[in-house]
Protein backbone atom coordinates (compact mmCIF):
# COMPACT_ATOMS: atom_id res chain seq x y z
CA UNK A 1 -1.25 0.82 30.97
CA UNK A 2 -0.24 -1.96 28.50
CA UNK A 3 -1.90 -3.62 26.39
CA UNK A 4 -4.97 -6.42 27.75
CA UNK A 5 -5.17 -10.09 26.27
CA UNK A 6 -8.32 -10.12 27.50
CA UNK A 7 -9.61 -7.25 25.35
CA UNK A 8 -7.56 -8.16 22.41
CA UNK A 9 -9.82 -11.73 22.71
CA UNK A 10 -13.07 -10.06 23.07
CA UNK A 11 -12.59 -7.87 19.53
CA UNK A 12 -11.62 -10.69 17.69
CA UNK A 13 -14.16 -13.00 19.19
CA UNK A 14 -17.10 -10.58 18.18
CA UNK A 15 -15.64 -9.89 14.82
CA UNK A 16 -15.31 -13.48 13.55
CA UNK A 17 -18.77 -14.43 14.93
CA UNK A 18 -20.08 -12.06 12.78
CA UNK A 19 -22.75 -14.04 10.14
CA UNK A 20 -23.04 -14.02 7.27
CA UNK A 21 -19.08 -13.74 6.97
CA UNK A 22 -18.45 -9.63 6.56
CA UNK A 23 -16.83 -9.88 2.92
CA UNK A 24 -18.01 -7.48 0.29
CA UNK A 25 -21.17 -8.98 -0.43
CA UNK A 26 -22.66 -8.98 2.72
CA UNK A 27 -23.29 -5.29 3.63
CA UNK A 28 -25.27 -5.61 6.73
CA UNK A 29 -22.42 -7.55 8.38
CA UNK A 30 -19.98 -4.79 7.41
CA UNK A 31 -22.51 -2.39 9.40
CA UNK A 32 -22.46 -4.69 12.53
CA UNK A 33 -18.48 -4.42 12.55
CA UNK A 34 -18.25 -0.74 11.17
CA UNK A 35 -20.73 0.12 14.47
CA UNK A 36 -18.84 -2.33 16.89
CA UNK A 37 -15.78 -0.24 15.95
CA UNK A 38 -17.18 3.18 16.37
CA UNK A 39 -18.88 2.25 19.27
CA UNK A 40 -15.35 0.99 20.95
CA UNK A 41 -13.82 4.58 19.98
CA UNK A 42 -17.12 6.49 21.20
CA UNK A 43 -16.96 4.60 24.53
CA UNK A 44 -12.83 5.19 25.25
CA UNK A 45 -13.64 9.48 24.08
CA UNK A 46 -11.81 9.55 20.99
CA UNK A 47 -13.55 11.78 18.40
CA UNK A 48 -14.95 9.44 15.44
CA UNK A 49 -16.18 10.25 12.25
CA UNK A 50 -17.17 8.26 9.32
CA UNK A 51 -15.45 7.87 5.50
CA UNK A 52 -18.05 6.91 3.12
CA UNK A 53 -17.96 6.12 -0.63
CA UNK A 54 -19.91 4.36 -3.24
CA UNK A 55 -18.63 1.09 -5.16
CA UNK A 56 -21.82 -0.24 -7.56
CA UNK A 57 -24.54 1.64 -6.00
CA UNK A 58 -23.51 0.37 -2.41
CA UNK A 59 -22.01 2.45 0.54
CA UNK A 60 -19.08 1.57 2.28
CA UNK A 61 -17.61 3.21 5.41
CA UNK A 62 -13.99 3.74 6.87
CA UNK A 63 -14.37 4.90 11.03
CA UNK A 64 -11.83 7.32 11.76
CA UNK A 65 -10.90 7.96 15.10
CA UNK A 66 -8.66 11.04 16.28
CA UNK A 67 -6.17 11.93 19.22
CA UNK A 68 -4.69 15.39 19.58
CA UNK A 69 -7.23 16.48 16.86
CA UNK A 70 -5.99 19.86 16.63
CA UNK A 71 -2.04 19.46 15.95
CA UNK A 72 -0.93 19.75 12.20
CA UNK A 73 1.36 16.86 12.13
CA UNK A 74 -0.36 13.04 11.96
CA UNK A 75 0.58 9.75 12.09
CA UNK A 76 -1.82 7.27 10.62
CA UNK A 77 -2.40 4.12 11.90
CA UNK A 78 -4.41 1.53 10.17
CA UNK A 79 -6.19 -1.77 9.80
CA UNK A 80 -9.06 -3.64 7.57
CA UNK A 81 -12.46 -4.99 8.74
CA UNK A 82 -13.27 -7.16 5.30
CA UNK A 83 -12.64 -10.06 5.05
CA UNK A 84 -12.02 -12.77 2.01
CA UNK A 85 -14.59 -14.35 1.29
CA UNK A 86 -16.76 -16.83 3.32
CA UNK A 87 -14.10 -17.04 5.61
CA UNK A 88 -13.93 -15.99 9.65
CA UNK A 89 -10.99 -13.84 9.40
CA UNK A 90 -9.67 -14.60 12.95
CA UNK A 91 -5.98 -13.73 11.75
CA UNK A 92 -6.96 -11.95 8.81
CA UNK A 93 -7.81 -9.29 9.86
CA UNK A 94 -9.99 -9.50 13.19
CA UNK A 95 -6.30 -9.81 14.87
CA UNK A 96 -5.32 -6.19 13.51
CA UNK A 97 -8.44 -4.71 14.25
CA UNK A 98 -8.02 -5.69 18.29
CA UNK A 99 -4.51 -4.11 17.93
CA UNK A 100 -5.71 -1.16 16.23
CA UNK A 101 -8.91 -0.80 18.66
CA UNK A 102 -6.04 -1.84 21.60
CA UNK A 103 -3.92 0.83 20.59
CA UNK A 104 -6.50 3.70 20.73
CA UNK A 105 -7.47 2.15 24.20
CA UNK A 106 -3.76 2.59 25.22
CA UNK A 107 -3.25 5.79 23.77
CA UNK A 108 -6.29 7.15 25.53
CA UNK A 109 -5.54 5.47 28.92
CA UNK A 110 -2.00 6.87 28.82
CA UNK A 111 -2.62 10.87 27.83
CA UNK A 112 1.04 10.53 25.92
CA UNK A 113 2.48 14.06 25.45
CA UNK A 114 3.29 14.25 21.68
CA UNK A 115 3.31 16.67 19.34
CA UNK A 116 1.03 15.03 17.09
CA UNK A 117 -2.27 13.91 15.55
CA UNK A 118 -2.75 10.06 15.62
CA UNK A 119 -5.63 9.21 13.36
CA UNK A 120 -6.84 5.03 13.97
CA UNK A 121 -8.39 4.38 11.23
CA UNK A 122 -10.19 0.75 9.97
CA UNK A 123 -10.87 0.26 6.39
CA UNK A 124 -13.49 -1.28 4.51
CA UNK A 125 -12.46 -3.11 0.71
CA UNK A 126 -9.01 -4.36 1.66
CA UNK A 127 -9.91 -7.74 0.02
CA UNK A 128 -10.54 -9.40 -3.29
CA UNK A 129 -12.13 -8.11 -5.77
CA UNK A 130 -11.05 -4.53 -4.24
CA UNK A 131 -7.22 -5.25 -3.81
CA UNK A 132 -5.33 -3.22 -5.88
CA UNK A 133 -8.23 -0.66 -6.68
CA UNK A 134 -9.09 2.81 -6.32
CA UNK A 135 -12.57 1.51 -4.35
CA UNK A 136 -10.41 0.44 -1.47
CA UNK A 137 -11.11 2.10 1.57
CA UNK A 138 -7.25 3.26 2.39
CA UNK A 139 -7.01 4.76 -1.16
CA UNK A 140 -10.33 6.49 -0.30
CA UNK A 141 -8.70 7.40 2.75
CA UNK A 142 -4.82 8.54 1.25
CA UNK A 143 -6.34 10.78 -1.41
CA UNK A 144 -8.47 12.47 1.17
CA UNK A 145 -5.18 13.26 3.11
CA UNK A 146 -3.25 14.35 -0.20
CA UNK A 147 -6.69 16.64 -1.13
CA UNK A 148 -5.97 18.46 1.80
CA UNK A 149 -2.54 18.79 1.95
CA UNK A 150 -2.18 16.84 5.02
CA UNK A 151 1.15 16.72 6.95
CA UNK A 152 1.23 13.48 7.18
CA UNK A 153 4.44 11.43 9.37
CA UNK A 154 3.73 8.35 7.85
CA UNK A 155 1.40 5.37 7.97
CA UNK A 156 1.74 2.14 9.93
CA UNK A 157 -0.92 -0.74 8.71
CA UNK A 158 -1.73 -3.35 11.23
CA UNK A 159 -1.91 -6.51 8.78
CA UNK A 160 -2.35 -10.00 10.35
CA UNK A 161 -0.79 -9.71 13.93
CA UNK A 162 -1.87 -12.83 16.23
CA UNK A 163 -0.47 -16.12 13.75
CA UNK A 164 2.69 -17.69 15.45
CA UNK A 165 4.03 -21.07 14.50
CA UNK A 166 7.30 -22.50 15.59
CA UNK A 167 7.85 -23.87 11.69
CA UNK A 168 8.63 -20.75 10.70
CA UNK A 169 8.04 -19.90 6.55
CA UNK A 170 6.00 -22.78 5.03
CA UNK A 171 8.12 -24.99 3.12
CA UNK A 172 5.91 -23.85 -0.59
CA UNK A 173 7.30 -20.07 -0.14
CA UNK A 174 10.78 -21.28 0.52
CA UNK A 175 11.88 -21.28 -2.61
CA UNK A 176 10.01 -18.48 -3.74
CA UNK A 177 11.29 -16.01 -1.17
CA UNK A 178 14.40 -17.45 -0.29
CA UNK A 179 16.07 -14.09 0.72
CA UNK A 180 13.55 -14.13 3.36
CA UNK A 181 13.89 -17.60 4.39
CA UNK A 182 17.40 -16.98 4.84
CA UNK A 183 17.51 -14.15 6.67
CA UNK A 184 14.60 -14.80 9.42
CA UNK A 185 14.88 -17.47 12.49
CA UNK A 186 13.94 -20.67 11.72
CA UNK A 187 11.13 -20.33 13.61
CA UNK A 188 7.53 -18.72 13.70
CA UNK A 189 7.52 -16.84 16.53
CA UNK A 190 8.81 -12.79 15.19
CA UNK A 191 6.87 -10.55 14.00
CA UNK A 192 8.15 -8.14 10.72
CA UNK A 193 7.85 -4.21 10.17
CA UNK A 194 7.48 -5.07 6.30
CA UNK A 195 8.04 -1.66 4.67
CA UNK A 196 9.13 -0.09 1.19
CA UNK A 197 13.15 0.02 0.32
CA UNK A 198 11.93 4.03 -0.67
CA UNK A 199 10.92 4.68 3.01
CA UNK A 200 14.15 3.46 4.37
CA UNK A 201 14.21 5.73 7.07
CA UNK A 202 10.81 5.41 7.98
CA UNK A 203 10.84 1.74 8.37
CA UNK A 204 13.94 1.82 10.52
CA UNK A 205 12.79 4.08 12.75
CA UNK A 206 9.55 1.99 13.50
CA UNK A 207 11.54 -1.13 13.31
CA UNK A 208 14.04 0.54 16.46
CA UNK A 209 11.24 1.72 18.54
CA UNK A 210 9.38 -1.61 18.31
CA UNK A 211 12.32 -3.87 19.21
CA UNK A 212 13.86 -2.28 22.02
CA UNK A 213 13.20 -4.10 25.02
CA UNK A 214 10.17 -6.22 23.31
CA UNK A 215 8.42 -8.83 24.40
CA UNK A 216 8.41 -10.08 20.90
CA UNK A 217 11.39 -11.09 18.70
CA UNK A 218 10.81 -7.80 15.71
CA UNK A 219 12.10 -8.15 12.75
CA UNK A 220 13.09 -5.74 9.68
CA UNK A 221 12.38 -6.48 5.56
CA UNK A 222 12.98 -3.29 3.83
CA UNK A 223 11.59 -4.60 -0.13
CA UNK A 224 11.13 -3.33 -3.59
CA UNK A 225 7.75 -2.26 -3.75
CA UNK A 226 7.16 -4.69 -5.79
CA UNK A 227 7.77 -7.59 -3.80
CA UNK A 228 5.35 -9.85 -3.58
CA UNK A 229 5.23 -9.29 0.41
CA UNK A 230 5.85 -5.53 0.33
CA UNK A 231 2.43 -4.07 -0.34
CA UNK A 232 0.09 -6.62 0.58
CA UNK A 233 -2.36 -4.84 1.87
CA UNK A 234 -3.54 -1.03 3.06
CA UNK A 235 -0.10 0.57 3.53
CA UNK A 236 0.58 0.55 -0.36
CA UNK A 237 -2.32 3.01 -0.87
CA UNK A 238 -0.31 5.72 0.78
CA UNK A 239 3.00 5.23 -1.29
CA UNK A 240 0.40 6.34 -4.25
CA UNK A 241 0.70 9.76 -2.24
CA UNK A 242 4.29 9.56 -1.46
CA UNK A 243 3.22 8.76 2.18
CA UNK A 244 5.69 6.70 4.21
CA UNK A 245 4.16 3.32 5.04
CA UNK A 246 5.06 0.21 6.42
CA UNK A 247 3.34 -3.26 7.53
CA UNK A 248 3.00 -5.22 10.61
CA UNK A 249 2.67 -8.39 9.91
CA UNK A 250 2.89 -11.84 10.98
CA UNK A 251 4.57 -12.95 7.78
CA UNK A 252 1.07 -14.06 6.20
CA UNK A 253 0.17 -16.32 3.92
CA UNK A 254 4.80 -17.51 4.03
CA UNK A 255 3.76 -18.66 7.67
CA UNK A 256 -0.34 -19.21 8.55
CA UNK A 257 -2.00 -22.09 6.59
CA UNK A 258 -4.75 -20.85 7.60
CA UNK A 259 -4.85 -17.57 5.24
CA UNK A 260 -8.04 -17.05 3.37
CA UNK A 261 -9.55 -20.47 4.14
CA UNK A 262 -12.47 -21.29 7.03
CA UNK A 263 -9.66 -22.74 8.81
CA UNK A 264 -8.94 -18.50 10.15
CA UNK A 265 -10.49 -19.21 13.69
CA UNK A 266 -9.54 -17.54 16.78
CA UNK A 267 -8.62 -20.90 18.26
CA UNK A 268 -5.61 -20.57 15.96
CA UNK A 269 -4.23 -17.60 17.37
CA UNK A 270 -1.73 -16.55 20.22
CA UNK A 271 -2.81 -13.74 22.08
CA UNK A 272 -0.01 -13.65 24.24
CA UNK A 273 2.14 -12.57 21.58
CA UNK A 274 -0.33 -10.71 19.81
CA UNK A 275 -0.29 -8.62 22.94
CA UNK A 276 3.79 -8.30 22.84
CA UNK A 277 3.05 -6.63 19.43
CA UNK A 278 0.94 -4.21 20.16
CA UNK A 279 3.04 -3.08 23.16
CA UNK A 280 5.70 -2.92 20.74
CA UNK A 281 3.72 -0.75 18.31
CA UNK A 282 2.69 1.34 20.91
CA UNK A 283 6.09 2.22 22.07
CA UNK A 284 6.80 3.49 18.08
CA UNK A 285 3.22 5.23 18.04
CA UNK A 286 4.37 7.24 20.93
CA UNK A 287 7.83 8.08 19.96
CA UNK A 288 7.34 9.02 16.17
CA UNK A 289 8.17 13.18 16.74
């Protein structure tokens, strides 16, 4: 089976209907999508269990969903549930918790035969004030991993995966990221394995998998950690660890106007690509041994 618009539509669509907006503050709307998530893994059979930690005196939860439970070897694949703010979150990051959610659907539909543990996991505290801290939910989730010794293959982070524009990098970020601008197509339409220069390997390997025979155009930025684009989100956590990671990503805040402003509806994105990239993903999920 491949992956279903029409599935992809319905997570985002509950997600950024979600009221009060699920940021930080708003803890019972961060149940509501913590439970909508668990209750999609429960209802494809996945085993799910629940990450929680304290920030402040209030609990937060990662759901952790796991196929081939028993094999040493895992791959982790990732996205957030927060969101910025008063702000919808249609593209950030409703979009790359449908993939994620699509993936496991896939996954389970399909019965691959690999030699590995694939844990789907969705974070909590990706977002401002969090960013950057040891409160967010992937570094909650990496230093369990490294606690344990875990064999980990590496970590792909769904980041902002339904955004496609045929203007390609905003005009503002040209200058700033020129390398960028120089080496992508003009237009909007690709989607980028954004990964860490250190991983080399890793990134290729994902970036390989995902573009042969795509229904997407997949691209390839191997940065400097310190990039302004490299570790924009979850996957950085796992460097901390010396975890492989990378980013799939619609290029962000360089491409969608619409990043951390109301303006994040689902009206905005293209789920006919967003579909292309989770096929795409799928194919690298599967192949990773």
């Amino acid at each position: 089976m491949s992956a279903q618009k029409d599935r992809l539509f319905k997570d985002v669509e509950f997600l950024t209907t979600i009221r009060p907006y699920r940021n930080s503050r708003n803890l019972e709307s961060l149940q509501k999508a913590s439970s909508y998530i668990k209750d999609e893994f429960n209802n494809i059979g996945l085993e799910v269990e629940e990450q929680k930690w304290m920030v402040k005196k209030n609990e937060f939860t990662n759901v952790i969903a796991s196929y081939n439970k028993e094999k040493s070897k895992r791959l982790i694949i990732g996205a957030h549930y927060d969101v910025a703010g008063n702000t919808p979150g249609a593209d950030d990051n409703a979009s790359a918790v449908a993939g994620l959610l699509e993936t496991a659907r896939m996954i389970q539909e399909n019965r691959p035969d690999i030699d590995y543990r694939i844990d789907f996991v969705a974070y909590c505290l990706e977002e401002p004030p969090h960013f950057g801290k040891q409160e967010m939910g992937s570094f909650v989730h990496a230093k369990s991993l490294w606690a344990i010794n875990a064999d980990v293959i590496g970590m792909i982070c769904y980041e902002m995966i339904g955004y496609f524009s045929k203007l390609g990098i905003l005009g503002k970020y040209k200058s700033q990221v020129s390398e960028l601008a120089e080496d992508y197509p003009d237009n909007g339409e690709y989607i980028v394995v954004v990964g860490n220069e250190d991983y080399q390997d890793f990134n290729e390997k994902v970036y390989d998998l995902m573009e042969e025979d795509s229904g997407i155009d997949v691209q390839l930025a191997n940065l400097p950690a310190y990039h302004q684009w490299a570790g924009m989100s979850d996957h950085l956590n796992y460097w901390k660890f010396s975890y492989p990671a990378l980013m799939i990503n619609d290029a962000a805040f360089l491409r969608n106007p619409n990043y951390h402003e109301l303006s994040d509806t689902i009206d905005t994105l293209n789920f006919d690509k967003m579909t292309e990239v989770v096929n795409s993903t799928y194919r690298a999920v599967i192949n990773m041994a």
